[in-house]
Protein backbone atom coordinates (compact mmCIF):
# COMPACT_ATOMS: atom_id res chain seq x y z
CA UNK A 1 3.16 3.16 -35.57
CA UNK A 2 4.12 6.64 -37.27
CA UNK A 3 7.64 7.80 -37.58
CA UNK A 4 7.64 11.85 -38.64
CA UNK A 5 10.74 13.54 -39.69
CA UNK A 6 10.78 17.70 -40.52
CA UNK A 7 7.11 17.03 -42.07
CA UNK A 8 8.22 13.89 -43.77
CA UNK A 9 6.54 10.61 -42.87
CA UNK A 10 9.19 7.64 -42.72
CA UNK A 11 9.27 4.11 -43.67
CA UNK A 12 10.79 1.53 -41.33
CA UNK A 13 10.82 -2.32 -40.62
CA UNK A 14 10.67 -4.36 -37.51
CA UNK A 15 13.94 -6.31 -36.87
CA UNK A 16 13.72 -10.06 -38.16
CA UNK A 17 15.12 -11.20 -34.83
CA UNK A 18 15.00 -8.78 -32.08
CA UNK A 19 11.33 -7.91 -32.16
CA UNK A 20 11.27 -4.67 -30.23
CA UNK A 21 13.47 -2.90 -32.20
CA UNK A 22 13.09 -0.82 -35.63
CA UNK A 23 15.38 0.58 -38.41
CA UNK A 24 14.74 3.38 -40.41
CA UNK A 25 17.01 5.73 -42.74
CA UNK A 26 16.46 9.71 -41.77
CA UNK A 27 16.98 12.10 -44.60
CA UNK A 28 19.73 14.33 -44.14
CA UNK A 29 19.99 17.48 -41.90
CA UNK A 30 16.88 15.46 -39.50
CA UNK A 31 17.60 16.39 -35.77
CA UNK A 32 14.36 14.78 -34.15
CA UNK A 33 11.98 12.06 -35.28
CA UNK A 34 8.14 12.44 -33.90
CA UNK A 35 6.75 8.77 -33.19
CA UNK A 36 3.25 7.95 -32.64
CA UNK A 37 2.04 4.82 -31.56
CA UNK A 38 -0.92 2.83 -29.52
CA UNK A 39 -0.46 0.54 -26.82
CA UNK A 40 -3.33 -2.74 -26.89
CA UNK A 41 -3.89 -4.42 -23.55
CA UNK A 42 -3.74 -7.71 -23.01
CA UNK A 43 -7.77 -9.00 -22.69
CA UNK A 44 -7.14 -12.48 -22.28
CA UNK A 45 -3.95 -13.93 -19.87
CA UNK A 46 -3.07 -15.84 -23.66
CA UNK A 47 -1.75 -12.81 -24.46
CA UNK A 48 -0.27 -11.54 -21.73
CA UNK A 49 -0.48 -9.59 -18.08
CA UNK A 50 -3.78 -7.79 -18.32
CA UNK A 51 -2.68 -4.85 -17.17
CA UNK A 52 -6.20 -2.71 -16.98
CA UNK A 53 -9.39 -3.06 -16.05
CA UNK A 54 -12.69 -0.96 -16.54
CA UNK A 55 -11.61 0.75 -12.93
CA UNK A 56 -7.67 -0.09 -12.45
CA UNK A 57 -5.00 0.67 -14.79
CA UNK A 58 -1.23 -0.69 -14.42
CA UNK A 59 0.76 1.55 -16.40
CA UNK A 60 4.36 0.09 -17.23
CA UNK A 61 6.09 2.58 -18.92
CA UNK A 62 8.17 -0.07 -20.32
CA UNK A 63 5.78 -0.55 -23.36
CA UNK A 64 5.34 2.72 -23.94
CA UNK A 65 8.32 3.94 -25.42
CA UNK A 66 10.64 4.08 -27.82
CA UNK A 67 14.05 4.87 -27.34
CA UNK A 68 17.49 5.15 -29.88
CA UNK A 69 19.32 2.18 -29.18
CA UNK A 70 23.00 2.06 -28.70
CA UNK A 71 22.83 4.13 -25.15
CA UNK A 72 23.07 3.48 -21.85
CA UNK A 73 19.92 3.91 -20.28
CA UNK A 74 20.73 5.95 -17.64
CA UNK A 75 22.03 8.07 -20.19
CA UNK A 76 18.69 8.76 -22.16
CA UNK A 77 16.35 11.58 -20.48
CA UNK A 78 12.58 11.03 -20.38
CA UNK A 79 9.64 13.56 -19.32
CA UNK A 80 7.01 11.10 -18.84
CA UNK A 81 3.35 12.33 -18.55
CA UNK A 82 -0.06 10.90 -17.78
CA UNK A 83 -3.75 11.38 -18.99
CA UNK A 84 -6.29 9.99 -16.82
CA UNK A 85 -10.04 9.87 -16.24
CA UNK A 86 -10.90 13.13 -14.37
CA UNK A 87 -12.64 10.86 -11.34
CA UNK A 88 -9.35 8.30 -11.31
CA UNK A 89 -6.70 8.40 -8.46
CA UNK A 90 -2.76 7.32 -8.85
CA UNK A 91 0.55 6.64 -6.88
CA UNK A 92 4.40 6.40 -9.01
CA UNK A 93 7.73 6.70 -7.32
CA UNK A 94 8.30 9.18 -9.99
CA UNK A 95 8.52 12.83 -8.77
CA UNK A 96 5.60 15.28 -9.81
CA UNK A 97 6.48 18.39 -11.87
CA UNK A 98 3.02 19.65 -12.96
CA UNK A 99 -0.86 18.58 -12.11
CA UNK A 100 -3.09 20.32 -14.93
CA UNK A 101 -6.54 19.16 -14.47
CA UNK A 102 -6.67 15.19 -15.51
CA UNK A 103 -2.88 15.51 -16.67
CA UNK A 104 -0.20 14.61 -14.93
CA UNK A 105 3.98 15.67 -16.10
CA UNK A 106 6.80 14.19 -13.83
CA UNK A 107 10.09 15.68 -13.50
CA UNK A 108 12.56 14.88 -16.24
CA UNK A 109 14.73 11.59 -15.69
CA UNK A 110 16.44 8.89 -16.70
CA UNK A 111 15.00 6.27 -19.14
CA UNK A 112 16.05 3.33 -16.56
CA UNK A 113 14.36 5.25 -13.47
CA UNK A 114 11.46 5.74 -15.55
CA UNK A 115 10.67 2.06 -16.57
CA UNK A 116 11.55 1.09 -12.98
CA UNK A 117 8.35 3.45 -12.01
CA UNK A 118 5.33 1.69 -12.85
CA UNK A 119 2.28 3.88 -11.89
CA UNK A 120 -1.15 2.49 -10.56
CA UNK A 121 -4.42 4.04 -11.01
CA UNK A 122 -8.35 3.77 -10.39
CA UNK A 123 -11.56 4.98 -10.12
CA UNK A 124 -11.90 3.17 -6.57
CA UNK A 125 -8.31 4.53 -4.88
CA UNK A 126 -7.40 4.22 -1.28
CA UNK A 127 -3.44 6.03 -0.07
CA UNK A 128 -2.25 5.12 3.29
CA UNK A 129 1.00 6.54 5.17
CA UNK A 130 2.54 3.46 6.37
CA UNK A 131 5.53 5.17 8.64
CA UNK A 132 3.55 8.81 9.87
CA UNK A 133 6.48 10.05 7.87
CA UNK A 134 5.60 10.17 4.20
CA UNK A 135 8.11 7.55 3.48
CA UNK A 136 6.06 4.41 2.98
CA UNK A 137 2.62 4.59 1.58
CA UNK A 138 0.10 1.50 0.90
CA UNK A 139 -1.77 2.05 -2.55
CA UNK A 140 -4.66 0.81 -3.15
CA UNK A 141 -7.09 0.23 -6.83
CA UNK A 142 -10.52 -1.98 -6.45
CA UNK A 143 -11.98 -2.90 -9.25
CA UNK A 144 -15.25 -2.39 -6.70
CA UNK A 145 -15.14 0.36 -3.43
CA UNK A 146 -15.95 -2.04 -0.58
CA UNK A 147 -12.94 -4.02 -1.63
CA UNK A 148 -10.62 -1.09 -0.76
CA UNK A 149 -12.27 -0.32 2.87
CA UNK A 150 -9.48 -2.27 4.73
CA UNK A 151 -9.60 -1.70 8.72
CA UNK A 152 -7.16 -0.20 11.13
CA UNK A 153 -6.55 -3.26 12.28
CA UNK A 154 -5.52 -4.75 8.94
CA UNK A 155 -3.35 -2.30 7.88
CA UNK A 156 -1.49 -2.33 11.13
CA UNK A 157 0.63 -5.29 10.07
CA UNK A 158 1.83 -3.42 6.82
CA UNK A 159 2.74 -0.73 9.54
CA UNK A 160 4.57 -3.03 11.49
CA UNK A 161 6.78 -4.70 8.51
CA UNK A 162 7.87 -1.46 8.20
CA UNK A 163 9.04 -1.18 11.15
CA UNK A 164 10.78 -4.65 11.31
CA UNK A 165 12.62 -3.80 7.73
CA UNK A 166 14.21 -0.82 9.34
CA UNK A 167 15.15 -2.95 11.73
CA UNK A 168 16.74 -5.62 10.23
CA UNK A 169 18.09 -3.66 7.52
CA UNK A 170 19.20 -0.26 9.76
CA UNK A 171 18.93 2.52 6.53
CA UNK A 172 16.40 2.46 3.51
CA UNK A 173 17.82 3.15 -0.11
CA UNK A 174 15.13 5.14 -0.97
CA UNK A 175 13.60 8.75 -0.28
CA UNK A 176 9.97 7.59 -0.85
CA UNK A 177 8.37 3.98 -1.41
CA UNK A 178 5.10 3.35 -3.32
CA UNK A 179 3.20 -0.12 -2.10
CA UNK A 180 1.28 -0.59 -5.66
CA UNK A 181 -1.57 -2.64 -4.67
CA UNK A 182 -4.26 -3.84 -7.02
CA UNK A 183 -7.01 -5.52 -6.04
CA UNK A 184 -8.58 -7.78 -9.02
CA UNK A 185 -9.16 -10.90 -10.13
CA UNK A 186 -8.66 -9.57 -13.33
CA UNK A 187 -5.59 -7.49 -13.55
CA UNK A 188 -2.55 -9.72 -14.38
CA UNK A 189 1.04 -9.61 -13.05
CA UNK A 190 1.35 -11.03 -9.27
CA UNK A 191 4.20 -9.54 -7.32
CA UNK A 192 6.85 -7.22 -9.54
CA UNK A 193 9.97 -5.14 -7.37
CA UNK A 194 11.23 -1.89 -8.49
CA UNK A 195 13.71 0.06 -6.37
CA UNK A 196 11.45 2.90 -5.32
CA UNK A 197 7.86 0.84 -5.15
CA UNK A 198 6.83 -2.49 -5.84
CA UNK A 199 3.52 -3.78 -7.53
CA UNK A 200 1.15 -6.18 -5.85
CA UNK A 201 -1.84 -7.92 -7.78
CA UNK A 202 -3.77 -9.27 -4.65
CA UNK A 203 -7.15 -11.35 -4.36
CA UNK A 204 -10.13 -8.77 -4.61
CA UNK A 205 -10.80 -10.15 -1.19
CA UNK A 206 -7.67 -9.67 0.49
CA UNK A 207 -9.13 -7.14 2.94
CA UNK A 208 -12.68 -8.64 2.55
CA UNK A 209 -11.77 -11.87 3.74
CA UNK A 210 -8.98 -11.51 5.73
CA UNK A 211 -8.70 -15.10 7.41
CA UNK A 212 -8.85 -16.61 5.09
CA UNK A 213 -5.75 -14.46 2.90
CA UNK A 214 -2.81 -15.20 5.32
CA UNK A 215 -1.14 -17.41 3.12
CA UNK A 216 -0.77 -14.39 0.36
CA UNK A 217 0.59 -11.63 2.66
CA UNK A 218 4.06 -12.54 2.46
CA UNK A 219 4.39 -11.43 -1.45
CA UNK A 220 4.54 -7.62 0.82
CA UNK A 221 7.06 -8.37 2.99
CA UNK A 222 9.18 -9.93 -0.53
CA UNK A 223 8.63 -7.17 -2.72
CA UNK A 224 9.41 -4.75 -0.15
CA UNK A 225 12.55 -6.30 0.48
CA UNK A 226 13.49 -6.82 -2.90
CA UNK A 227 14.77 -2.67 -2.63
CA UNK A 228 17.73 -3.57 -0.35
CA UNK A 229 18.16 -7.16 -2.03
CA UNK A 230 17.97 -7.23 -5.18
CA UNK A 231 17.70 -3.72 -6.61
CA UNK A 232 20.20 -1.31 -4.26
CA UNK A 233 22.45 -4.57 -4.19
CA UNK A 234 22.28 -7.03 -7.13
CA UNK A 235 24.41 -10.06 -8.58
CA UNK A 236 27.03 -7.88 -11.15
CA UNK A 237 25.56 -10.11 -14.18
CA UNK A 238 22.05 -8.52 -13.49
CA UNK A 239 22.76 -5.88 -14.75
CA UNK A 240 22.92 -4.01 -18.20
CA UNK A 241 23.34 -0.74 -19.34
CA UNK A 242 20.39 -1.34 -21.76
CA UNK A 243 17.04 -2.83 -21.87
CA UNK A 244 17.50 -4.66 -24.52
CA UNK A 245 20.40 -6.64 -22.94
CA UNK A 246 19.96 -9.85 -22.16
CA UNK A 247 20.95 -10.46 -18.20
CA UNK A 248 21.97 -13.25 -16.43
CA UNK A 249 20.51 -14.74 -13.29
CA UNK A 250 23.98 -16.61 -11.65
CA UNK A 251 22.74 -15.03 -7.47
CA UNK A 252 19.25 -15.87 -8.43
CA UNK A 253 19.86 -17.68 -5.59
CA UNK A 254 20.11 -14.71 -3.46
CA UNK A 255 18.25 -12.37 -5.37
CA UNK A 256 15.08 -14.38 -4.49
CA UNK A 257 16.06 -16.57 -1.93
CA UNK A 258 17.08 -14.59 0.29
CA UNK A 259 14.65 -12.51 -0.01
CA UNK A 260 11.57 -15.16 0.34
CA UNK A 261 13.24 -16.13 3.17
CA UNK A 262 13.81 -12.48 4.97
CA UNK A 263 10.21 -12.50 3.38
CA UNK A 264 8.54 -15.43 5.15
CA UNK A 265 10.32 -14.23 8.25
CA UNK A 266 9.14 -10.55 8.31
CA UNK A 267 5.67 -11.39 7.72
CA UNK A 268 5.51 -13.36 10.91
CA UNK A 269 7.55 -10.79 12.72
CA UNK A 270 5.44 -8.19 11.91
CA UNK A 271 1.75 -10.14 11.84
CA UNK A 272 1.17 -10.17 8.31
């Protein structure tokens, strides 16, 4: 990592205790500090959710930033922006501000929306409209093509939960929702909610062999429901105004049980 400062290169020192944060001194009269830094995937679960393949990359935007601490994060603006292979495909709850070739710059927002907006991408990319409305869309990266060729008849049941949330929950708290869906043995991660998608890390035969999968189709109906429960309403000591905040987990017992059960039940309901 590089920390720049009006031409100056800086010194700094990882925190003894808290290992994700940094101190530095700025010299005087310094308005803006210019940080450079790589990101190394995880290639071995030892170390981690792999979190890209040679033809799937899960981008969490939550290790690649630095932010000044002492803020809330709502309160910190971010203009996040993606370089990806020219032939690669992608889906993010964040809105698009400008497409420049292989470059992609979302609208400016807040730090907390901005980790909470994982993006997905691949070579082998498949983007269905779940609700004919633009509202709901099914995402799919293969680390192979075939494994994304799902039929009309198996994508009718992600239709159909749909469907049943509306019903059961009468208004969505969201404009758009992004199904992340990643199809890999590799990739690393399982089921993960956000309030405006949720990422899925499903056998590479999900759609391939489809009998024999019912048992994991559920994890859709839970992370899908995890944007009423459990991210538009959430136990008061699960949240914190910063990241690096430790929370506390006292309506686990509703944050994830009721969801696995609404879970469990909406997958039947809707023939997942």
């Amino acid at each position: 990592m590089e920390i720049w400062a009006g031409g100056e290169r800086l010194d700094w020192r990882r925190d003894p205790v808290r290992v994700h944060a940094f101190h530095l001194v700025t010299p005087p009269d310094v308005t803006a500090l210019e940080v450079t830094f790589q990101f190394l995937s995880p290639t071995s679960p030892s170390q981690g959710d792999i979190c890209m393949t040679p033809a799937i990359l899960a981008l969490r935007w939550g290790a690649m930033v630095l932010y000044p601490a002492g803020y809330f994060s709502r309160r910190i603006r971010v203009r996040a922006s993606v370089l990806l292979p020219s032939d690669w495909q992608w889906a993010c709850a964040l809105e698009t501000d400008v497409c420049d070739g292989s470059q992609t710059t979302f609208k400016t927002t807040s730090l907390d929306v901005v980790v909470d907006s994982p993006l997905l991408a691949g070579r082998h990319f498949r983007r269905i409209d779940l609700d004919g409305a633009g509202g709901v869309w099914l995402n799919l990266a293969a680390d192979f093509p075939e494994q994304a060729q799902a039929t009309e008849a198996q994508i009718e049941p992600h239709r159909a939960l749909v469907r049943e949330m509306d019903a059961l929950m009468g208004a969505r708290p969201f404009d758009r929702f992004e199904i992340l869906v990643a199809l890999s043995e590799e990739l690393g991660g399982g089921g993960v909610e956000h309030h405006g998608s949720c990422e899925i890390v499903a056998p590479s035969r999900y759609f391939t062999a489809w009998d024999a999968n019912a048992a994991s189709r559920d994890v859709f109906a839970h992370e899908y429901g995890h944007a009423w429960n459990g991210k538009f309403r959430r136990g008061a000591d699960s949240w914190t105004p910063s990241f690096d905040r430790p929370i506390r987990n006292s309506l686990m017992w509703v944050y994830e049980g009721m969801t696995q059960y609404w879970g469990e039940v909406l997958a039947v309901r809707s023939g997942l």
